[in-house]
C-alpha atoms as a PDB file:
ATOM      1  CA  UNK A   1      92.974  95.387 115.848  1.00  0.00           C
ATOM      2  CA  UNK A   2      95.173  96.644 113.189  1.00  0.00           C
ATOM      3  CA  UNK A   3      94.258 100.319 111.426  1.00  0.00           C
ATOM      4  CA  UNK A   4      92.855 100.036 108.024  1.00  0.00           C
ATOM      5  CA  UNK A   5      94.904 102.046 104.864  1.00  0.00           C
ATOM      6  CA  UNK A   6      91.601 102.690 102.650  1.00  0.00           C
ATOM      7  CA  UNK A   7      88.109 103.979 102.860  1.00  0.00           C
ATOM      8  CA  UNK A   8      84.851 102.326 101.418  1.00  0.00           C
ATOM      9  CA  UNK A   9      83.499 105.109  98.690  1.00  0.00           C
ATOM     10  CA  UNK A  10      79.606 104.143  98.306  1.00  0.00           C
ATOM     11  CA  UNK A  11      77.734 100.967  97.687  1.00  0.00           C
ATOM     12  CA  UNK A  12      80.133  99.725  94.810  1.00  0.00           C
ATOM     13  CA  UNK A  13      82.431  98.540  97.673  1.00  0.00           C
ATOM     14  CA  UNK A  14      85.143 100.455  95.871  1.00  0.00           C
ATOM     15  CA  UNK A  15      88.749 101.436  97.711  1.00  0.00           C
ATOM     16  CA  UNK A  16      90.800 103.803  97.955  1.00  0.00           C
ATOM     17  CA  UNK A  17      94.213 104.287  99.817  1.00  0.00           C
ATOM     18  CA  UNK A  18      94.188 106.333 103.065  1.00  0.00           C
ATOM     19  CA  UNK A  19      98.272 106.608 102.996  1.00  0.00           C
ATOM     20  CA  UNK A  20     100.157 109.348 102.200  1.00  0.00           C
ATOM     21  CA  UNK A  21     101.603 109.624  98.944  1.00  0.00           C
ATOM     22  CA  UNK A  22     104.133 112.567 100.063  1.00  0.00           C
ATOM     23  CA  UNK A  23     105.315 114.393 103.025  1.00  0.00           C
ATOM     24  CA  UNK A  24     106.855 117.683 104.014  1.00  0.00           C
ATOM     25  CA  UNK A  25     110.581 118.001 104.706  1.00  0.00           C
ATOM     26  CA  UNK A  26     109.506 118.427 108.207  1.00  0.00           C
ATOM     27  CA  UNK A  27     107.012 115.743 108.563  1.00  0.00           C
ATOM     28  CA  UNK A  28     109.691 113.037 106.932  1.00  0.00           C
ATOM     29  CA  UNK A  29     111.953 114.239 109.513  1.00  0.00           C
ATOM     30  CA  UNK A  30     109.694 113.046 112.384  1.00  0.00           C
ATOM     31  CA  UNK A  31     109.081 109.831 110.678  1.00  0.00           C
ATOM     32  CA  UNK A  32     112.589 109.554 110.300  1.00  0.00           C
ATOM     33  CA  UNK A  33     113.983 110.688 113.776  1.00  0.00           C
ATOM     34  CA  UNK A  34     116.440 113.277 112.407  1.00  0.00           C
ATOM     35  CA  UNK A  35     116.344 116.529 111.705  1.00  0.00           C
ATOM     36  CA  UNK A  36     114.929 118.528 108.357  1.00  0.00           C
ATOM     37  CA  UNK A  37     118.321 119.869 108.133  1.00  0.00           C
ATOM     38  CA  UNK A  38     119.876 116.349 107.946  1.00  0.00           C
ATOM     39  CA  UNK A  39     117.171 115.573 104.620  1.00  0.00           C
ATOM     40  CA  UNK A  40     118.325 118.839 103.480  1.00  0.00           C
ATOM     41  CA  UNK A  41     121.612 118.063 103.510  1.00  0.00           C
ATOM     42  CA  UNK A  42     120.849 114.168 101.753  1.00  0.00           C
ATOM     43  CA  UNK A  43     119.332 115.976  99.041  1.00  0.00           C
ATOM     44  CA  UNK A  44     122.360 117.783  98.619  1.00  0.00           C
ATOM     45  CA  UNK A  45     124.424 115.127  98.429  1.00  0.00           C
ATOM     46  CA  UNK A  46     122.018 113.438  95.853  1.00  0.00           C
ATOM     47  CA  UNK A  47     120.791 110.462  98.225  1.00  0.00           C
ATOM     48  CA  UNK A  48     117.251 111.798  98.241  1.00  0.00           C
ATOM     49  CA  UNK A  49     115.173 113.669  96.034  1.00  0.00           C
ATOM     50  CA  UNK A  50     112.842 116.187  96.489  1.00  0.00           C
ATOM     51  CA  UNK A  51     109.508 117.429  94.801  1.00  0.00           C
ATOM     52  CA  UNK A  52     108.188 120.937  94.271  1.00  0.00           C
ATOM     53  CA  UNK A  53     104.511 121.344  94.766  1.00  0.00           C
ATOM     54  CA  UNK A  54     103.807 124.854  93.812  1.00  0.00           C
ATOM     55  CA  UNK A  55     106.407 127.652  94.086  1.00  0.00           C
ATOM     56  CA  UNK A  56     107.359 127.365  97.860  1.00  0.00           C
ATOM     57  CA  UNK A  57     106.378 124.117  98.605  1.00  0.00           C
ATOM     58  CA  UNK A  58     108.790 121.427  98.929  1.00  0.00           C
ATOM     59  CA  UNK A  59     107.624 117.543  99.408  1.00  0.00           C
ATOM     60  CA  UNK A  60     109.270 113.969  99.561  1.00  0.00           C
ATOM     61  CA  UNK A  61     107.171 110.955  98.298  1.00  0.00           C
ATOM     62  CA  UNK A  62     106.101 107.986 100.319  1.00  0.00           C
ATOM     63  CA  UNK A  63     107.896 105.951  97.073  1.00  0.00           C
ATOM     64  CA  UNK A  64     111.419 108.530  97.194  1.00  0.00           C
ATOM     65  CA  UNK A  65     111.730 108.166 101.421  1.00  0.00           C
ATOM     66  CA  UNK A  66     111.374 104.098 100.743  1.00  0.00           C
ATOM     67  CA  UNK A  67     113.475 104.003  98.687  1.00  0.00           C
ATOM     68  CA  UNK A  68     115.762 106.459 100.650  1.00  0.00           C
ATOM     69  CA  UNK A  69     115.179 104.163 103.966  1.00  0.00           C
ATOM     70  CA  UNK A  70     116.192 100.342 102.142  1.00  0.00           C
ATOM     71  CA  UNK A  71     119.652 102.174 101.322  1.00  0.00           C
ATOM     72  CA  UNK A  72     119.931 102.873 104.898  1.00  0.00           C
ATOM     73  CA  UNK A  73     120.295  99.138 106.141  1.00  0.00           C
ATOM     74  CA  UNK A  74     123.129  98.788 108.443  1.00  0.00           C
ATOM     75  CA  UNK A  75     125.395  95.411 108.629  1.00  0.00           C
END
């Protein structure tokens, strides 16, 4: 059985997505299989962008490291 990506909210039947809508440098580098510094370093070069949540806080959307990953196709 596949996992489901929403939760029921009350008797309406209503849903609502379970998926992530952005992740930490750190946490898109274990999705990704390379290291933060190697993100860090794509930002740089302007092939992905960061968000800043906050002050400190630095995040990458689901939508930004999709888009990053279908300009990663190799031939």
């Amino acid at each position: 059985m596949g996992t489901k990506n929403y939760t029921t909210l009350g008797k309406n039947e209503e849903f609502i997505s379970t998926r992530r809508m952005a992740y930490s440098i750190n946490e898109a580098a274990v999705l990704l299989g390379v290291s933060p510094n190697h993100l860090r370093n794509e930002n740089t070069r302007g092939h992905l962008k960061f968000v800043r949540s906050g002050l400190r806080r630095i995040l990458i959307t689901d939508t930004e490291l999709r888009r990053y990953l279908e300009g990663q196709v190799v031939e």
